[in-house]
N, C-alpha and C. Protein backbone atom coordinates (compact mmCIF):
# COMPACT_ATOMS: atom_id res chain seq x y z
N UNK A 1 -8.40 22.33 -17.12
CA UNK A 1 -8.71 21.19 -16.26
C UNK A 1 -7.79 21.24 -15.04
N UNK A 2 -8.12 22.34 -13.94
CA UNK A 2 -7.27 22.27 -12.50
C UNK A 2 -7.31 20.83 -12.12
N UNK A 3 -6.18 20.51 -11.36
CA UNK A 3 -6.11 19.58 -10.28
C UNK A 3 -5.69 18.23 -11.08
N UNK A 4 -5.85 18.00 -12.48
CA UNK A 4 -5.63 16.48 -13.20
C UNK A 4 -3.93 15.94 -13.05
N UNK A 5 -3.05 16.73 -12.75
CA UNK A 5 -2.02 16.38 -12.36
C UNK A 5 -1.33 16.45 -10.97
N UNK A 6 -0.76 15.38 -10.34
CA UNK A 6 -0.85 15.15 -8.60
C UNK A 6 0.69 16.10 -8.68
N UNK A 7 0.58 16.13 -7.14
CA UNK A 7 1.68 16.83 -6.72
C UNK A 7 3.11 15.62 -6.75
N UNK A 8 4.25 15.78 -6.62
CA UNK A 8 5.33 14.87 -5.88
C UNK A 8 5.06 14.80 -4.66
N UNK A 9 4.53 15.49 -3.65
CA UNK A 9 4.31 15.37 -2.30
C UNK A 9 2.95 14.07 -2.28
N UNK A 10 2.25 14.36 -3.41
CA UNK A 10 0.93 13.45 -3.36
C UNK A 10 1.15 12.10 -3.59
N UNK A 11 1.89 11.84 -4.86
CA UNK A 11 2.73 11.12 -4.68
C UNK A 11 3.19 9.80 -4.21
N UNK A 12 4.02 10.92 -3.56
CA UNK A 12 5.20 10.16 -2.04
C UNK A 12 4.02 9.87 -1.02
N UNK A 13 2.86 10.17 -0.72
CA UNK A 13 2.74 10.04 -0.12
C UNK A 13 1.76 8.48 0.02
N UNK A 14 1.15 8.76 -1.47
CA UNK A 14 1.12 7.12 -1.75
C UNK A 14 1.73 6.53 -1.37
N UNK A 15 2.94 6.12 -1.95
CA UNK A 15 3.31 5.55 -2.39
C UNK A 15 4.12 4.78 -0.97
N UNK A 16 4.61 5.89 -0.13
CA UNK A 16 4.93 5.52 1.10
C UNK A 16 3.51 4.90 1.84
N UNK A 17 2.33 5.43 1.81
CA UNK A 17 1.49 4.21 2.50
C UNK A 17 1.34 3.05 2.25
N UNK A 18 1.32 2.79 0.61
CA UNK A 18 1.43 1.50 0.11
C UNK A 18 2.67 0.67 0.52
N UNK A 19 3.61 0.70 0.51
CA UNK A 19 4.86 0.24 0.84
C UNK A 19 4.57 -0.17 2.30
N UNK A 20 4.39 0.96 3.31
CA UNK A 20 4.46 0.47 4.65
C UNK A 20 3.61 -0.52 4.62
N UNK A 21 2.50 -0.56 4.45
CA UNK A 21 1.28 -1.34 4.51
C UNK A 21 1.38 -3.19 3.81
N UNK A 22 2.17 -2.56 3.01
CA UNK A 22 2.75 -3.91 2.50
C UNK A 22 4.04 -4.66 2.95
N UNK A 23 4.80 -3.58 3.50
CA UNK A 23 5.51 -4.64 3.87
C UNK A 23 5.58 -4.94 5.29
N UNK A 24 4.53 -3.81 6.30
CA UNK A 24 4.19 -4.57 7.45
C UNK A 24 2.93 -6.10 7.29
N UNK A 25 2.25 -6.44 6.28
CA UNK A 25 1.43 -7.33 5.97
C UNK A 25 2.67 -8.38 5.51
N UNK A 26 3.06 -8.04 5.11
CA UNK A 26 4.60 -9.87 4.91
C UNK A 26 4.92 -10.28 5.48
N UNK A 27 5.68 -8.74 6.67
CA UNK A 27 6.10 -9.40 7.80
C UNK A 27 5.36 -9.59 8.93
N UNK A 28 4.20 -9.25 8.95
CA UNK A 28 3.31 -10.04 9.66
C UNK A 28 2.55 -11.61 9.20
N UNK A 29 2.57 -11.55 8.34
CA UNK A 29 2.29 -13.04 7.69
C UNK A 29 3.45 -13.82 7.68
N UNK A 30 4.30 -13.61 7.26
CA UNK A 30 5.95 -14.60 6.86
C UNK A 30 6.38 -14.74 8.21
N UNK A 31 6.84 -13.89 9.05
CA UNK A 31 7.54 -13.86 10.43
C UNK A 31 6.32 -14.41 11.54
N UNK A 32 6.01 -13.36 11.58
CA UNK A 32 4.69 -13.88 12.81
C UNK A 32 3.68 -14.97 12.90
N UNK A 33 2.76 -14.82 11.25
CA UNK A 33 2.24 -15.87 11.28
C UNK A 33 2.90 -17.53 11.06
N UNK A 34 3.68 -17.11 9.57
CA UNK A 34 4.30 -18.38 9.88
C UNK A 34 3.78 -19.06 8.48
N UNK A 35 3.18 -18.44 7.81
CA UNK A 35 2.50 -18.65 6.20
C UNK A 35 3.63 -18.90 5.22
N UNK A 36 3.16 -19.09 4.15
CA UNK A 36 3.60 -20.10 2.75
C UNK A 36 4.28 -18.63 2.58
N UNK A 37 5.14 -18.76 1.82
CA UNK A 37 5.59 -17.53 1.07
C UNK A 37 4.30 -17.10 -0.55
N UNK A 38 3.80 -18.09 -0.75
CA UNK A 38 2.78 -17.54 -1.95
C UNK A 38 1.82 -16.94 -1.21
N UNK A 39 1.20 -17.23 0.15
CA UNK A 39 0.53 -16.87 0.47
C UNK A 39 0.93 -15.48 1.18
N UNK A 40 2.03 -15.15 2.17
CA UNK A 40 2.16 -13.57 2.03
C UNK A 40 2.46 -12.65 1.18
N UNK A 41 2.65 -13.46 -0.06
CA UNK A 41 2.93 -12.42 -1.34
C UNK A 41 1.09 -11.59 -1.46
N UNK A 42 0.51 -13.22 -1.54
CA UNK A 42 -0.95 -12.58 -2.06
C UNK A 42 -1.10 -11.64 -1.02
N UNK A 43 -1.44 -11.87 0.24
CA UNK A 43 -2.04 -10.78 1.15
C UNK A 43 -1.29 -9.40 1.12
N UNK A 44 0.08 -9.52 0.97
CA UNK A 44 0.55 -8.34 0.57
C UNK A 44 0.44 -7.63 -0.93
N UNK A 45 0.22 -8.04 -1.84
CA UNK A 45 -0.05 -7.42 -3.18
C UNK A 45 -1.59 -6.70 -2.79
N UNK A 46 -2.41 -7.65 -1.98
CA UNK A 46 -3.95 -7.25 -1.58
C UNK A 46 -3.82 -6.18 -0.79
N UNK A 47 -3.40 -6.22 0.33
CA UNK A 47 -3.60 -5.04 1.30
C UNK A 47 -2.78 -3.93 0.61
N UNK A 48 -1.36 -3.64 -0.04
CA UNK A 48 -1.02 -3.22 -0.74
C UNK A 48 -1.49 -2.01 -1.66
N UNK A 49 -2.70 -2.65 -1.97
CA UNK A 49 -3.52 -1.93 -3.59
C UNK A 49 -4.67 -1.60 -2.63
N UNK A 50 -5.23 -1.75 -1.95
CA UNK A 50 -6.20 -1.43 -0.96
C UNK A 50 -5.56 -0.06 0.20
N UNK A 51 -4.55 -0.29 1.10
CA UNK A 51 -3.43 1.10 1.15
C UNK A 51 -3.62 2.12 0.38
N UNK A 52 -3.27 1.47 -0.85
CA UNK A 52 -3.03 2.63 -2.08
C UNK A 52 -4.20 3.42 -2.35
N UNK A 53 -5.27 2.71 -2.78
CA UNK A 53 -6.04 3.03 -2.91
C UNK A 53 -6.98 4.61 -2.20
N UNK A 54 -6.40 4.02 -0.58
CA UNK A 54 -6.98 4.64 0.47
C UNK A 54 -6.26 5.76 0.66
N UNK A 55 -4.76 5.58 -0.02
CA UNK A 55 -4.27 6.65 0.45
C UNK A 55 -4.51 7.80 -0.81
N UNK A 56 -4.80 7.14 -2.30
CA UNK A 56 -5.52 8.32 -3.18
C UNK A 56 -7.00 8.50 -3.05
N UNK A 57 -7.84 8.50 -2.47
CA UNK A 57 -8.57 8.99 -2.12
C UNK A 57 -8.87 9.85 -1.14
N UNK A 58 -7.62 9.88 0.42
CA UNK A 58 -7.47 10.65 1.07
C UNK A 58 -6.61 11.87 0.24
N UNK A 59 -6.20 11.71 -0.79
CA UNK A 59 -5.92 12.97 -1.48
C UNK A 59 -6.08 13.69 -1.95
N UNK A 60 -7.40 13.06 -2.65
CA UNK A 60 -8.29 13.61 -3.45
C UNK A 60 -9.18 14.48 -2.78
N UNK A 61 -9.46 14.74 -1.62
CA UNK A 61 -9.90 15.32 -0.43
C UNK A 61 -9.73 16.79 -0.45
């Protein structure tokens, strides 16, 4: 079964989109907008897993 285990480069590389993505969505909600703190948690856990998402499927590529 080639390919069923990801690289460390694959990864990181998640894992770094998810992160950025999330924590530019906080601080765009918390700082800029000016939102509840429950509420930039949610949008960031959301965009977050959606990032992620996007960024394993661009891997899978």
């Amino acid at each position: 079964m080639k390919g069923a285990v990801m690289s460390a480069d694959k990864i990181r590389y998640i894992v770094l989109h998810t992160l950025g993505a999330a924590v530019f969505i906080f601080v765009l909600n918390k700082l800029v907008l000016g939102t509840t703190m429950e509420s930039a948690i949610l949008w960031t856990v959301g965009f977050g897993a959606l990032a992620g998402g996007l960024a394993w499927q661009h891997t899978q590529r």
